[in-house]
C-alpha atoms as a PDB file:
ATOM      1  CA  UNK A   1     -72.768 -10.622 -21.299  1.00  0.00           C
ATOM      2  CA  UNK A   2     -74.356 -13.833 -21.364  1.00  0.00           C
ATOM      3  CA  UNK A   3     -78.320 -14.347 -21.535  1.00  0.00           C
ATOM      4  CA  UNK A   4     -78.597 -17.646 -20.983  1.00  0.00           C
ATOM      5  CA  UNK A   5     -82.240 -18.667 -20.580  1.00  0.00           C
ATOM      6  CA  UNK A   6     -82.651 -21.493 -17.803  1.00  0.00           C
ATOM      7  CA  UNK A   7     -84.653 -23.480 -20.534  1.00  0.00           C
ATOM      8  CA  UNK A   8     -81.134 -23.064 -22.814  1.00  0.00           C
ATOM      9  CA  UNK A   9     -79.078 -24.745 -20.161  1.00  0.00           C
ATOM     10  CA  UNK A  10     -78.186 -28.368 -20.729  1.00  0.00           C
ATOM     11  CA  UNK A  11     -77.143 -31.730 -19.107  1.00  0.00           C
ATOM     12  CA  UNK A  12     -73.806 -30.333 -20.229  1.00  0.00           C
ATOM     13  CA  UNK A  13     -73.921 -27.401 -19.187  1.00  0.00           C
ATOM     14  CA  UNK A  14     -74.555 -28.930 -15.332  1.00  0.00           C
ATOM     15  CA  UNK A  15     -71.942 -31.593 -15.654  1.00  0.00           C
ATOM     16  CA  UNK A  16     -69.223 -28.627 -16.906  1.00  0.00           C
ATOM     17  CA  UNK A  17     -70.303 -26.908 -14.001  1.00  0.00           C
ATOM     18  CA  UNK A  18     -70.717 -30.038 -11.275  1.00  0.00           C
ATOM     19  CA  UNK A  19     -66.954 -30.592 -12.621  1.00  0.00           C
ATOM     20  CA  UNK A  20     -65.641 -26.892 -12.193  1.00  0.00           C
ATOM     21  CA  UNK A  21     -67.153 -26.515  -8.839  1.00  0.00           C
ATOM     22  CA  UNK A  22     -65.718 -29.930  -7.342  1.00  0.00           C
ATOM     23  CA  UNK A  23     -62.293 -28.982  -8.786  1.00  0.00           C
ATOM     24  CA  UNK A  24     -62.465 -25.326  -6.538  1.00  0.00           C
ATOM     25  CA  UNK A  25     -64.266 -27.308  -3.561  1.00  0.00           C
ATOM     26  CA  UNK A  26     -61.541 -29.914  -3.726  1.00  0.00           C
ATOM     27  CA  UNK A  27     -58.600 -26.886  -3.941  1.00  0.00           C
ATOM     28  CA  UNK A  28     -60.360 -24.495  -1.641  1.00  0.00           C
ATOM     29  CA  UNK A  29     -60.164 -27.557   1.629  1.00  0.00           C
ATOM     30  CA  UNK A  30     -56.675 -28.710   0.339  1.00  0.00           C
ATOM     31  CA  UNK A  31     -55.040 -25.077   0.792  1.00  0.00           C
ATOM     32  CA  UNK A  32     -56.770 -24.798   3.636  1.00  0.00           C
ATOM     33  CA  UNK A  33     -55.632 -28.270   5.512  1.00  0.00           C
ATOM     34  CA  UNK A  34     -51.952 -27.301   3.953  1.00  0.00           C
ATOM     35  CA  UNK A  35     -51.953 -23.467   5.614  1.00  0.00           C
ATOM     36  CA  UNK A  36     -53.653 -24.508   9.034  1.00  0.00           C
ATOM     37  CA  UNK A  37     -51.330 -27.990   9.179  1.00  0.00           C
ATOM     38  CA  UNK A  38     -54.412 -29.746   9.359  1.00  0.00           C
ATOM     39  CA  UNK A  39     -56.145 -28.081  12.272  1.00  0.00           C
ATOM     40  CA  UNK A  40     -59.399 -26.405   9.737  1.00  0.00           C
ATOM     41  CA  UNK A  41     -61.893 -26.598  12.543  1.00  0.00           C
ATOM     42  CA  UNK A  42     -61.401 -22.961  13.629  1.00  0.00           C
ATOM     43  CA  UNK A  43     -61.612 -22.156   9.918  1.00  0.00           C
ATOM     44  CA  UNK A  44     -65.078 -24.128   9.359  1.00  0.00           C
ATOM     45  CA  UNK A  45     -66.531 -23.061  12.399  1.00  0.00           C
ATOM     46  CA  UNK A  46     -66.286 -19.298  11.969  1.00  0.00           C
ATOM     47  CA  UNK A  47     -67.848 -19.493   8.466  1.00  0.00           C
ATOM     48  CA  UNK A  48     -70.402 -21.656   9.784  1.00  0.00           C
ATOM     49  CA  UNK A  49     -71.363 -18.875  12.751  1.00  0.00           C
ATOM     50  CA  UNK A  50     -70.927 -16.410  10.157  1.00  0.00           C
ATOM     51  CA  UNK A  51     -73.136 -17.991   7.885  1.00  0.00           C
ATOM     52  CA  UNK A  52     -75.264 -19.021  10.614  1.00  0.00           C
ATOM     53  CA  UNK A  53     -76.279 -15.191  11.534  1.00  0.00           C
ATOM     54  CA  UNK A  54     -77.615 -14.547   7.920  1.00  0.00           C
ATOM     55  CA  UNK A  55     -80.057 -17.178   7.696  1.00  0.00           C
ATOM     56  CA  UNK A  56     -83.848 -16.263   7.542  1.00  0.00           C
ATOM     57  CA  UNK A  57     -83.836 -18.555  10.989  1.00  0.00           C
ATOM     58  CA  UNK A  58     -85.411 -17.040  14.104  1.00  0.00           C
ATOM     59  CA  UNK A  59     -85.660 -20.171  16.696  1.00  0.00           C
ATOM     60  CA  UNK A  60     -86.679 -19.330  20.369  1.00  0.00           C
ATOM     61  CA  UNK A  61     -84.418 -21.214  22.570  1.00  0.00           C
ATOM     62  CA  UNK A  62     -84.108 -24.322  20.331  1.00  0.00           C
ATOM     63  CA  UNK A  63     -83.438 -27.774  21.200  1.00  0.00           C
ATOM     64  CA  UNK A  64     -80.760 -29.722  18.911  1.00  0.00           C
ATOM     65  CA  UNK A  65     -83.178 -31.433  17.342  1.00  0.00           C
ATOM     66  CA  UNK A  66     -85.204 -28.543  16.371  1.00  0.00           C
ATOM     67  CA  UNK A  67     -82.052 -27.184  14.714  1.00  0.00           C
ATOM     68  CA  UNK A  68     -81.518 -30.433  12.847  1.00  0.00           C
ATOM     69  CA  UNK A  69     -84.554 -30.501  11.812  1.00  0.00           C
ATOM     70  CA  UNK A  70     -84.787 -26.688  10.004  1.00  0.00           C
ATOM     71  CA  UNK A  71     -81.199 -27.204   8.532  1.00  0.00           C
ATOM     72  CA  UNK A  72     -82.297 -30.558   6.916  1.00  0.00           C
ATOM     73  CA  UNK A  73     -85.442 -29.125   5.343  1.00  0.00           C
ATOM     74  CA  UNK A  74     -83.016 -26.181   4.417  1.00  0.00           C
ATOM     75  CA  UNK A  75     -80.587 -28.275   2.791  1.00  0.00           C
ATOM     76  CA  UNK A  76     -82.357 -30.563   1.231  1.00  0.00           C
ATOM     77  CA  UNK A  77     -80.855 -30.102  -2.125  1.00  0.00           C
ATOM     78  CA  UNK A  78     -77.569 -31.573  -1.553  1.00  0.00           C
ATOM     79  CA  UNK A  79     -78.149 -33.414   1.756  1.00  0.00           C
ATOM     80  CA  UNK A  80     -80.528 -35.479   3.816  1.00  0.00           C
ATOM     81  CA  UNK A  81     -79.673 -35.700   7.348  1.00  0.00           C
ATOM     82  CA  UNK A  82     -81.576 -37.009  10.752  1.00  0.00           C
ATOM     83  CA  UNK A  83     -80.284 -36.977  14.048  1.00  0.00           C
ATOM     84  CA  UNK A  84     -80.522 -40.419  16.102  1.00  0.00           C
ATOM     85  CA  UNK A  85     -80.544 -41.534  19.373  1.00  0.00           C
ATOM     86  CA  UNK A  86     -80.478 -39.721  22.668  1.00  0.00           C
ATOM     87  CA  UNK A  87     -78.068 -37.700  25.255  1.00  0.00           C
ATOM     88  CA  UNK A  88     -74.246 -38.505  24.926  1.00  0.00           C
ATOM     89  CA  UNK A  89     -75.273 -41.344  22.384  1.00  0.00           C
ATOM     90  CA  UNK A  90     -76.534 -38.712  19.355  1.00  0.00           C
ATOM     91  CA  UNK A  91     -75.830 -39.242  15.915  1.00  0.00           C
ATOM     92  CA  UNK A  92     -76.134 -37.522  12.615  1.00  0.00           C
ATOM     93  CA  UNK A  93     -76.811 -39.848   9.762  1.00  0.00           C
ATOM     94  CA  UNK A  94     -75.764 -38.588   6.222  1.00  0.00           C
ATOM     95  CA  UNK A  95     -78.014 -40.656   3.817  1.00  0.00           C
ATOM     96  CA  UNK A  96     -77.404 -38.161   1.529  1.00  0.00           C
ATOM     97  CA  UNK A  97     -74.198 -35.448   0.903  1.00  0.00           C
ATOM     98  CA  UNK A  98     -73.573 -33.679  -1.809  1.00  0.00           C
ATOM     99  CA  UNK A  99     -70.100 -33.398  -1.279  1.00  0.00           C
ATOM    100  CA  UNK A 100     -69.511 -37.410  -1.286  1.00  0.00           C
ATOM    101  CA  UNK A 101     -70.579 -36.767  -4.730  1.00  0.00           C
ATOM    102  CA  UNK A 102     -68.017 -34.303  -5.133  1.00  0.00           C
ATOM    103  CA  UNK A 103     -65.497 -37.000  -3.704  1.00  0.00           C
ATOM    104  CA  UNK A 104     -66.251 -39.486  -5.961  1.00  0.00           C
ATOM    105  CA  UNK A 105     -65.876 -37.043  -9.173  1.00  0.00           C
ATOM    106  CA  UNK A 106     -62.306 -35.850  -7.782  1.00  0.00           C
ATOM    107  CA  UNK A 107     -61.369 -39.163  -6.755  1.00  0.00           C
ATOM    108  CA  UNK A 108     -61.261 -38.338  -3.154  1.00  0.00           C
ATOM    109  CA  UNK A 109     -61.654 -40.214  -0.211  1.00  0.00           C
ATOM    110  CA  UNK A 110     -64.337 -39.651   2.017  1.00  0.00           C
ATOM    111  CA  UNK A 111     -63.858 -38.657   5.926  1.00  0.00           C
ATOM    112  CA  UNK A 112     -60.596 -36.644   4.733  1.00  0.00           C
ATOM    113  CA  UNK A 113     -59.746 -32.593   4.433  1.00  0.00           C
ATOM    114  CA  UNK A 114     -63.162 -31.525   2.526  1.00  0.00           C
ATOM    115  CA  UNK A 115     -65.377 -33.563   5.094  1.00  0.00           C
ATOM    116  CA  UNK A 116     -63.404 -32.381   8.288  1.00  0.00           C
ATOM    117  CA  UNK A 117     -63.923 -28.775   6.782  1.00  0.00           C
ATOM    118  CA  UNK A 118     -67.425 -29.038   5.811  1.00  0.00           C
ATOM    119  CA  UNK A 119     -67.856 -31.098   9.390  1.00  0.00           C
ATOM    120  CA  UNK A 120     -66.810 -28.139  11.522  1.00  0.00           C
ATOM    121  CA  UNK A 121     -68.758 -25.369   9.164  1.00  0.00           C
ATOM    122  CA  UNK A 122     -71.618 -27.243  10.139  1.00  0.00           C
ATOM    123  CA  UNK A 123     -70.833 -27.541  13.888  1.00  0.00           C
ATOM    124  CA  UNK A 124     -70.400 -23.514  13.437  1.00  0.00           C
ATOM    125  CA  UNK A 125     -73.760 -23.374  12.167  1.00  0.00           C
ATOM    126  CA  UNK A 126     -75.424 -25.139  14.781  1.00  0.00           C
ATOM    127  CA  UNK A 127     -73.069 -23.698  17.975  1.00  0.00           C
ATOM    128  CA  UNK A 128     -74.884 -20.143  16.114  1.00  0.00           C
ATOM    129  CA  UNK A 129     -78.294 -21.734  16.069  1.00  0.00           C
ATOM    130  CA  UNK A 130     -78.528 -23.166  19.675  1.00  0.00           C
ATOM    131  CA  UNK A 131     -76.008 -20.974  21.354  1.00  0.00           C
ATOM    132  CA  UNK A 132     -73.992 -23.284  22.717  1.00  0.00           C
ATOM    133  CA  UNK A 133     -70.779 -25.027  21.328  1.00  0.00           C
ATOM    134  CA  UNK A 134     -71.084 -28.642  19.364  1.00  0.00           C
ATOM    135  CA  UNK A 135     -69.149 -31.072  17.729  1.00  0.00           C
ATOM    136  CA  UNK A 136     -69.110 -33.419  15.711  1.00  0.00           C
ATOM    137  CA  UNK A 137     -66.774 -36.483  15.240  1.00  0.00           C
ATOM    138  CA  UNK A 138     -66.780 -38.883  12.070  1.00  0.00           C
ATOM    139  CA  UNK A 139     -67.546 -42.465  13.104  1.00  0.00           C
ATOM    140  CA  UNK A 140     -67.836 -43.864   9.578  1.00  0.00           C
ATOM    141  CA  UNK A 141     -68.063 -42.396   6.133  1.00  0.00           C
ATOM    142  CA  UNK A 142     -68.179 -44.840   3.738  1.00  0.00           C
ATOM    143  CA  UNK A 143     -70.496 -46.470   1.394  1.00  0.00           C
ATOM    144  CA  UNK A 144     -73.711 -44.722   1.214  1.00  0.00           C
ATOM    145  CA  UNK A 145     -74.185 -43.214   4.621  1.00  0.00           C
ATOM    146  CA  UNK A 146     -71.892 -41.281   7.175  1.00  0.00           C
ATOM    147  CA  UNK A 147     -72.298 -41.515  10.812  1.00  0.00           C
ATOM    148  CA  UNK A 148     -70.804 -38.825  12.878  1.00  0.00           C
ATOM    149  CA  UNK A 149     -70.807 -38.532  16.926  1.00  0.00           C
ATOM    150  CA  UNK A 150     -72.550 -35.120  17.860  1.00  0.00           C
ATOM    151  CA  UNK A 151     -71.979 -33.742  21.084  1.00  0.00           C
ATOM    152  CA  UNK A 152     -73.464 -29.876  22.764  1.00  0.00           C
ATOM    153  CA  UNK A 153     -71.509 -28.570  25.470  1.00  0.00           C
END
């Protein structure tokens, strides 16, 4: 057993693991896109539902934004998000993802199979929040920012 102390772990140690954890991200929505033909919506959306119902989230009747809003200041971590503009015309701006990082380690391109999946988790996780369905479509994902069309049924 290992008793690593947090003070023990190194700039190594998080790069080993930044590298390990990209390789299984990049695998994990690659067998995925390959099984479902491409068609991983269904796939992302019931994890995000799933994963949806176990956070420490209690929202009466929310708006979109209001959802936005608590996932961004949840996720903070790895992403900064906002949601812009107004009825049909609403867009989420990624200033910030995590997993464009993991793109540009694996030497991925950005809007493909790990996006689309990661896309429709978090379209799960919002249809779960707000009780209605949503979706998202990628309008542009590259350079620093991605810009996706969000619509709510």
């Amino acid at each position: 057993m290992n008793t690593l102390n947090a003070a023990d772990v190194t700039l190594e140690d998080h790069t080993t693991a930044l590298n390990e954890v990209s390789f299984l991200m990049d695998i994990f929505a690659a067998t995925i896109d390959n099984i479902m033909g491409g068609a991983t919506a269904p796939v992302g959306r019931i994890a995000g539902r799933e994963m949806a119902r176990k956070l420490p989230i209690n929202l009466d009747n929310p708006a979109l934004e209001d959802v936005i809003e608590v996932l961004a200041a949840r996720m903070k971590g790895g992403f900064a998000f906002s949601l812009e503009g107004s009825g049909e015309d609403r867009e989420l701006i990624f200033d910030r993802c995590a997993l464009r990082d993991v793109c540009a380690l694996r030497g991925l391109q950005t809007g493909t199979a790990l996006c689309h999946l990661f896309h429709s988790y978090f379209d799960g996780v919002v249809n779960e929040l707000i009780c209605r369905p949503v979706k998202t479509d990628i309008i542009s994902c590259d350079g620093p920012q991605c810009r996706l069309k969000i619509r709510v049924q």
